[in-house]
C-alpha atoms as a PDB file:
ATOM      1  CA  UNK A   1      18.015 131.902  82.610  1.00  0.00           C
ATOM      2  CA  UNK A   2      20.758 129.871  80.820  1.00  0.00           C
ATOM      3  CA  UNK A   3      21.671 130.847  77.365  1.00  0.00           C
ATOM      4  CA  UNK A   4      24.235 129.156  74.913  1.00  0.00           C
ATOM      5  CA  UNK A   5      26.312 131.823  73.542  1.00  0.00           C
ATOM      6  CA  UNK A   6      27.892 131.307  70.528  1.00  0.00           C
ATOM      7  CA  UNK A   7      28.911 134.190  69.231  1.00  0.00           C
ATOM      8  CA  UNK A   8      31.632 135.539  66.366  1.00  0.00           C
ATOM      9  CA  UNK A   9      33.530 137.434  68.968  1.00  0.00           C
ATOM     10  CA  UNK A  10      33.932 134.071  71.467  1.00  0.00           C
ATOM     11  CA  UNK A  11      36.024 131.570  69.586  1.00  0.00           C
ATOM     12  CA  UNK A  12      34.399 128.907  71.982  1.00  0.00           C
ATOM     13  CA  UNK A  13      31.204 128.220  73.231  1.00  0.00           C
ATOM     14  CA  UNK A  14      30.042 130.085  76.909  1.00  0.00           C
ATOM     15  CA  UNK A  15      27.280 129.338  78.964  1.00  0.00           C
ATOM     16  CA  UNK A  16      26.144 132.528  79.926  1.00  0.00           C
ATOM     17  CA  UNK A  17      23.857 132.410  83.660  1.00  0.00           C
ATOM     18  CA  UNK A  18      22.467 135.978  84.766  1.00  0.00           C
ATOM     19  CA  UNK A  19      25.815 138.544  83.790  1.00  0.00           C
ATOM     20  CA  UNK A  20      28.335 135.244  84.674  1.00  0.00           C
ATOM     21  CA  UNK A  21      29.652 133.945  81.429  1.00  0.00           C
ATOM     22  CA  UNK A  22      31.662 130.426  81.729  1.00  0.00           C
ATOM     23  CA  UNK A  23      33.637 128.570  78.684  1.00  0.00           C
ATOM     24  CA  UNK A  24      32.323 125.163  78.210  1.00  0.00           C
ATOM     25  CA  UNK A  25      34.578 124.026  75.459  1.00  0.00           C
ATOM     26  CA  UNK A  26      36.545 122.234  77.047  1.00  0.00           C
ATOM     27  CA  UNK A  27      33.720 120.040  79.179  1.00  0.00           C
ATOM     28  CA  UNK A  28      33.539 117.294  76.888  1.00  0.00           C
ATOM     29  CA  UNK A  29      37.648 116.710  76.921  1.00  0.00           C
ATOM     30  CA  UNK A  30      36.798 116.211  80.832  1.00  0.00           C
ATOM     31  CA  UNK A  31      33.752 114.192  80.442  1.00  0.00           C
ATOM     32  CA  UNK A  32      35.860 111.387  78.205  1.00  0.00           C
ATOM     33  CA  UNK A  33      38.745 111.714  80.726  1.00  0.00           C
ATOM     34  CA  UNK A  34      36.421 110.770  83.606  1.00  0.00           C
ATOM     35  CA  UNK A  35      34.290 108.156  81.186  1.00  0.00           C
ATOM     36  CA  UNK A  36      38.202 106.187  80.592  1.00  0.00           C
ATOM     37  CA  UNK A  37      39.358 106.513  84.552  1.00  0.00           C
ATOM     38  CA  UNK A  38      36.164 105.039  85.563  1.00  0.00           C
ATOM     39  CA  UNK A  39      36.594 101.942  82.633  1.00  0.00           C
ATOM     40  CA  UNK A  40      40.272 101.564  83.935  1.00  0.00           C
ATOM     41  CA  UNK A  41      38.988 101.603  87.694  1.00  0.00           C
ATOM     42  CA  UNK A  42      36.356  98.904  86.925  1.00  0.00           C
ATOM     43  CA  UNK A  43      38.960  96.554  84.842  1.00  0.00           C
ATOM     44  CA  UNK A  44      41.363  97.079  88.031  1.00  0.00           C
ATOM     45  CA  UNK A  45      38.411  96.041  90.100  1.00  0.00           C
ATOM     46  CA  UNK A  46      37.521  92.753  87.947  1.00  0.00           C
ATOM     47  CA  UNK A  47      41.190  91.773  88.181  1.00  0.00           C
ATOM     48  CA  UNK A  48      41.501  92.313  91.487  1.00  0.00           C
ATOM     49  CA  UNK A  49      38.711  90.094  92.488  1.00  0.00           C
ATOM     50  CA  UNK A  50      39.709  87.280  90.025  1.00  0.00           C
ATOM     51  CA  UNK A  51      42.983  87.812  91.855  1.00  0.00           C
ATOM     52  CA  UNK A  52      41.567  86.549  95.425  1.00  0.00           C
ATOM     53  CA  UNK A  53      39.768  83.967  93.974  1.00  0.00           C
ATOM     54  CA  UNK A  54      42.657  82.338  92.336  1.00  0.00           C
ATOM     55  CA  UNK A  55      44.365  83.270  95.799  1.00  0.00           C
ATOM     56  CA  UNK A  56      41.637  81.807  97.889  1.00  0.00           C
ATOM     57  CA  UNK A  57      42.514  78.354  96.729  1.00  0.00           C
ATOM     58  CA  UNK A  58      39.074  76.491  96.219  1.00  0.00           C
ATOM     59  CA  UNK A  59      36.908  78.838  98.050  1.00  0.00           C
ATOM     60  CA  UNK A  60      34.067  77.292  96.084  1.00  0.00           C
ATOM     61  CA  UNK A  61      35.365  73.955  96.161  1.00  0.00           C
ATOM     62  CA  UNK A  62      34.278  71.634  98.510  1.00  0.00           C
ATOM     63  CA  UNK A  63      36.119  70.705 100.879  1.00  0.00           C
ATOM     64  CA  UNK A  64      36.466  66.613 102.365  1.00  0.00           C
ATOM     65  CA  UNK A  65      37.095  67.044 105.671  1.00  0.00           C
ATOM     66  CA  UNK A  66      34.312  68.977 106.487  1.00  0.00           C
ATOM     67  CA  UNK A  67      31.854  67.317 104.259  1.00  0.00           C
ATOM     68  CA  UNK A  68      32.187  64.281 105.492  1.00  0.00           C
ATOM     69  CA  UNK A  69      31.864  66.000 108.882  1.00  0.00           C
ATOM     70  CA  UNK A  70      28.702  66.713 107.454  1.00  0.00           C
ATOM     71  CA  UNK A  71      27.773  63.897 106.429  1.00  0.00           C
ATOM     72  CA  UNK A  72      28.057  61.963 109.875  1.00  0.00           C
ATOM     73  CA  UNK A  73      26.158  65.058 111.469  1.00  0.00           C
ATOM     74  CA  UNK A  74      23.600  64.812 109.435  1.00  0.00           C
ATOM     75  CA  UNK A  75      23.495  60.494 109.654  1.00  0.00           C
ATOM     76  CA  UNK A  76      24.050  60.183 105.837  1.00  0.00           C
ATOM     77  CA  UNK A  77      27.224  58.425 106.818  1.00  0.00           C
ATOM     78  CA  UNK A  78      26.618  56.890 110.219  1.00  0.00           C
ATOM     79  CA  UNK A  79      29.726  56.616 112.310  1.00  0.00           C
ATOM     80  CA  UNK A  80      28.427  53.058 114.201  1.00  0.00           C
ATOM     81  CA  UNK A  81      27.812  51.254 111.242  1.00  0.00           C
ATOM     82  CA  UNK A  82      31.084  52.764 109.109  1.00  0.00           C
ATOM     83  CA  UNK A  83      33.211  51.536 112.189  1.00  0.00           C
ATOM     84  CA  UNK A  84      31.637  47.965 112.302  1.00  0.00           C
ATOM     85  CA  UNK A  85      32.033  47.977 108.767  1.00  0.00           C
ATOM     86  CA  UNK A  86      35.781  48.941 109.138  1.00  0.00           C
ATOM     87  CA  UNK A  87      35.844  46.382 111.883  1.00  0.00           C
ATOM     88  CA  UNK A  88      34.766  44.022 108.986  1.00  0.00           C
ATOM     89  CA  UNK A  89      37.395  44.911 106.835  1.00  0.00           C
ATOM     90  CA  UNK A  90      40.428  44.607 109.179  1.00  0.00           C
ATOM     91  CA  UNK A  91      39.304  41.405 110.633  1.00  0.00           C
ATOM     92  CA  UNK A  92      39.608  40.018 106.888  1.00  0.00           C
ATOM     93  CA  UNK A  93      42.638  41.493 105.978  1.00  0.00           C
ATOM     94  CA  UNK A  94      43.930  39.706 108.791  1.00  0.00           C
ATOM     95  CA  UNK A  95      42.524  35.990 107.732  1.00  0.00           C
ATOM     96  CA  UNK A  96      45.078  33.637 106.485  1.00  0.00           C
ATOM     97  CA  UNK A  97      42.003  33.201 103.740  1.00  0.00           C
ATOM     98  CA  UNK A  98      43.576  34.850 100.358  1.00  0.00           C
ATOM     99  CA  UNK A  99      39.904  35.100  99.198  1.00  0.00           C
ATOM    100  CA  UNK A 100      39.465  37.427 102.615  1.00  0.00           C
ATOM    101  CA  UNK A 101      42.219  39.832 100.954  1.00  0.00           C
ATOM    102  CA  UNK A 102      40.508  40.576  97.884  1.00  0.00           C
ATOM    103  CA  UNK A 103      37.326  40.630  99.829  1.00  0.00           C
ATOM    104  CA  UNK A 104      39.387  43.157 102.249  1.00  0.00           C
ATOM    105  CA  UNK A 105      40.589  45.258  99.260  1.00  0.00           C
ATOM    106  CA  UNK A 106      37.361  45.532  97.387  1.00  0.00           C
ATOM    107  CA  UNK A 107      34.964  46.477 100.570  1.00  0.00           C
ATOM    108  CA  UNK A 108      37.841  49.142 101.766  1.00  0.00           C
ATOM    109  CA  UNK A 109      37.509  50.575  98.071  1.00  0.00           C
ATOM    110  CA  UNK A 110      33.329  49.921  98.194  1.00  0.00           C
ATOM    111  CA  UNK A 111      33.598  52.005 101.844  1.00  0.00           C
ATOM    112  CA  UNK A 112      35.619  54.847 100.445  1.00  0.00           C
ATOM    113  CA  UNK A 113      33.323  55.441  97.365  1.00  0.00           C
ATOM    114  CA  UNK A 114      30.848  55.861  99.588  1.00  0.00           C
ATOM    115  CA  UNK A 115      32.079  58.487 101.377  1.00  0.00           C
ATOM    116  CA  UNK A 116      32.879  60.182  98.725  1.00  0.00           C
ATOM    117  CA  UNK A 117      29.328  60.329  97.585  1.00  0.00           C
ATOM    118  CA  UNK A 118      27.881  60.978 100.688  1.00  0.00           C
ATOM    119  CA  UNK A 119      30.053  63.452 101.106  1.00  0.00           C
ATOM    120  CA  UNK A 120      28.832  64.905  97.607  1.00  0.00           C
ATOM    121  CA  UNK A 121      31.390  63.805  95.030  1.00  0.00           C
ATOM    122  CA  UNK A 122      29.749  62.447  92.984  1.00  0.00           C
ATOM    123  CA  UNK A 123      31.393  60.721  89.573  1.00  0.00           C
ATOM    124  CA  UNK A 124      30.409  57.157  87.910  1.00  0.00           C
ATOM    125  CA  UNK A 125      33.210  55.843  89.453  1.00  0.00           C
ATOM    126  CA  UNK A 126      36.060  56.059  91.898  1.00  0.00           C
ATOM    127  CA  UNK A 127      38.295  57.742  89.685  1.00  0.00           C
ATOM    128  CA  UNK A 128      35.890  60.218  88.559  1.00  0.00           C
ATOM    129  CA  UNK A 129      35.074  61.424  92.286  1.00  0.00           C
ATOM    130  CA  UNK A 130      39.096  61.203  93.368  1.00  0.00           C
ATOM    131  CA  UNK A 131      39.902  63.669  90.421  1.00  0.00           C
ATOM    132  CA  UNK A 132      37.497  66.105  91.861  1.00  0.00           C
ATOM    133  CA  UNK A 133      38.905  66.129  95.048  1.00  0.00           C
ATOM    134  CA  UNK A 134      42.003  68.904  94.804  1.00  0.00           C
ATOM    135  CA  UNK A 135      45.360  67.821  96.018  1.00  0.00           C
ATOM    136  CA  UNK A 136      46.029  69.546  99.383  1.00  0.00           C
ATOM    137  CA  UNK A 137      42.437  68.212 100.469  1.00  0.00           C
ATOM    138  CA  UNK A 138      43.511  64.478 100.070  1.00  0.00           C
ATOM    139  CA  UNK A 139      46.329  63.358 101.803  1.00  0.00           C
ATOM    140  CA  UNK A 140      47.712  59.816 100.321  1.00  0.00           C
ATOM    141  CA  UNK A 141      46.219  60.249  97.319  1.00  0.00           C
ATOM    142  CA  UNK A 142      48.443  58.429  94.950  1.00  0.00           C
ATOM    143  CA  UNK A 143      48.392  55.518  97.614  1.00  0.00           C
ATOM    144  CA  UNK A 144      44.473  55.608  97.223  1.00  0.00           C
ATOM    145  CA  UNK A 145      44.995  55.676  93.731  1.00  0.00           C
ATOM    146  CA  UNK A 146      47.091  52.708  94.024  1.00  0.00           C
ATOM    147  CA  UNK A 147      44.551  51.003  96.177  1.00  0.00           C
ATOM    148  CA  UNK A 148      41.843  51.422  93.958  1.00  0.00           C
ATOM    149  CA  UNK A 149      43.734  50.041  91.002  1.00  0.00           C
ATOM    150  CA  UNK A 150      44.718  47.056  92.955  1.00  0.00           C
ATOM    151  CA  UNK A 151      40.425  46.502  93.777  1.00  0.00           C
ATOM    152  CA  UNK A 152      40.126  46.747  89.809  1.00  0.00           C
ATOM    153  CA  UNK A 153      42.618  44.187  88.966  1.00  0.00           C
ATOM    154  CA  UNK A 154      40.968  41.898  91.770  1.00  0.00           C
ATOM    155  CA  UNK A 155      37.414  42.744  90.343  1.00  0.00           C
ATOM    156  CA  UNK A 156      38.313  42.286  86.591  1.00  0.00           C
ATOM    157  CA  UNK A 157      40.266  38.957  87.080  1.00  0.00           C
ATOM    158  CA  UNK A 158      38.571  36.173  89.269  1.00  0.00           C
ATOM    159  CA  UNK A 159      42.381  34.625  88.915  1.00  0.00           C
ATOM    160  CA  UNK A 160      44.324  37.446  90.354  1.00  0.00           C
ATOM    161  CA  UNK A 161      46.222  36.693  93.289  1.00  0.00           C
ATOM    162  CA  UNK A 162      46.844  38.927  95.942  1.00  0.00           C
ATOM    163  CA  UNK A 163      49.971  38.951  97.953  1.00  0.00           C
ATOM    164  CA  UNK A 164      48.743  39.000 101.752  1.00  0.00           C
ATOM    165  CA  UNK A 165      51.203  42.445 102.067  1.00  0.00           C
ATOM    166  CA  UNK A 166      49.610  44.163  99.186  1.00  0.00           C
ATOM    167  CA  UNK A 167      46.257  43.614 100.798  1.00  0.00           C
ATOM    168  CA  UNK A 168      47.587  45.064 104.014  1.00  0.00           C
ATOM    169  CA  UNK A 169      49.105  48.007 101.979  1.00  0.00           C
ATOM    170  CA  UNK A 170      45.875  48.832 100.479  1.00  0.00           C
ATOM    171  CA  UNK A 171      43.976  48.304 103.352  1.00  0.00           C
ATOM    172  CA  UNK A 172      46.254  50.469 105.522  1.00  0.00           C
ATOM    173  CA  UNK A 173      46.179  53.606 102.277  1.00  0.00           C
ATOM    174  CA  UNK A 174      42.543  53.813 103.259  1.00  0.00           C
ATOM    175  CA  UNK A 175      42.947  53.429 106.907  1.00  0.00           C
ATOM    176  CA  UNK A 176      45.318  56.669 107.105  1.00  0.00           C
ATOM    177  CA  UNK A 177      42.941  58.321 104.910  1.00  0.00           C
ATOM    178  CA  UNK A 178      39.584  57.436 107.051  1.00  0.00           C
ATOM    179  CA  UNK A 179      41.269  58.412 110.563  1.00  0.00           C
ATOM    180  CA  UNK A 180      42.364  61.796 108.853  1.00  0.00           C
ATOM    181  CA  UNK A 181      38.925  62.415 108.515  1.00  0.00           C
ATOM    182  CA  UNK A 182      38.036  60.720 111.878  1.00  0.00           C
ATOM    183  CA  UNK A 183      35.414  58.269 110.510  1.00  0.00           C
ATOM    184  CA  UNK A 184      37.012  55.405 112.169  1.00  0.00           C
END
C-alpha cells in the first residue's frame, strides 16, 4: 500500500500511496521546527507561572490574621481566657509596683508568643516566629520587635529597671497589634 521510493531519478525521498506520490524530505525540517516551538511554549509557560507566584505575594504563606481567626474558632486560642489574661496585663502595667512593669512586659511578650504558635508559627523563640511572619502581614512590627527586646533585657537582668513609660510603650506595641487581630 505505502512504498518508500527512493529512486535515481527522484533526488529526494517520496512516499508513494496507490498512483499519489508525495516528497517527504523535507518532514523532518518540520518535525524539529514543531519539537523547538513546543520547548519554547513550555519555558514561556514555566515562567509565566513563576511569574504569578512571585506576583501573588505569599499565596502559600500563611497568613496572621486569619490564622489566628482560626485559632479562636477552633478554641486553640480561647478568646475568654486571652481577654482576662489581657485584663491581667493592663491592670499591672497600671500598678505603681515597678516589679508589676516587668511582670506587665514579660506576660504581654509570653501572650504574643503564644499566639504565634497557636496560630502555627512556630520557631524556638520569639524572634524566630516574628521573622516568619512577612512584613505587610504584621503591622508594628519593629515596635514588637522593640517590645520583645525590652522583655529580654528584663528577663536576663534581675537588676534592670524599667521606666513606668517604657512599660506602657511596650505594653501598648502589643495592644495595637492584638486588637488588629481582634483577640482583645
Amino acid at each position: 500500500m505505502f512504498e518508500l521510493i527512493n529512486s535515481a531519478q527522484a533526488a529526494e525521498e517520496v512516499l508513494q500511496v496507490g498512483n499519489l506520490m508525495i516528497n517527504i524530505g523535507w518532514w523532518p525540517f518540520v518535525f524539529t521546527a514543531i519539537k523547538y516551538l513546543f520547548i519554547i511554549i513550555t519555558i514561556l509557560l514555566f515562567v509565566g507561572i513563576i511569574l504569578i507566584l512571585i506576583r501573588v505575594e505569599g499565596g502559600f504563606k500563611v497568613r496572621l490574621k486569619e490564622a489566628v481567626e482560626e485559632a479562636m474558632e477552633s478554641g486553640r486560642l480561647p478568646k475568654t481566657k486571652t481577654q482576662r489574661e489581657w485584663e491581667a496585663i493592663s491592670s499591672a502595667v497600671e500598678s505603681k509596683n515597678p516589679e508589676d512593669y516587668k511582670n506587665a512586659v514579660v506576660l504581654a511578650e509570653k501572650l504574643f508568643s503564644r499566639v504565634l504558635k497557636v496560630a502555627n508559627f512556630s520557631g524556638s523563640n520569639i524572634e524566630e516566629r516574628l521573622r516568619k511572619i512577612p512584613d505587610n502581614q504584621l503591622e508594628y512590627k519593629e515596635e514588637i520587635i522593640w517590645s520583645c527586646n525590652l522583655k529580654e533585657k528584663i528577663s536576663s537582668d534581675d537588676f534592670f529597671v524599667v521606666d513606668h513609660e517604657e512599660a506602657k510603650r511596650a505594653v501598648y506595641n502589643f495592644e495595637r497589634v492584638f486588637k488588629g487581630m481582634n483577640i482583645i
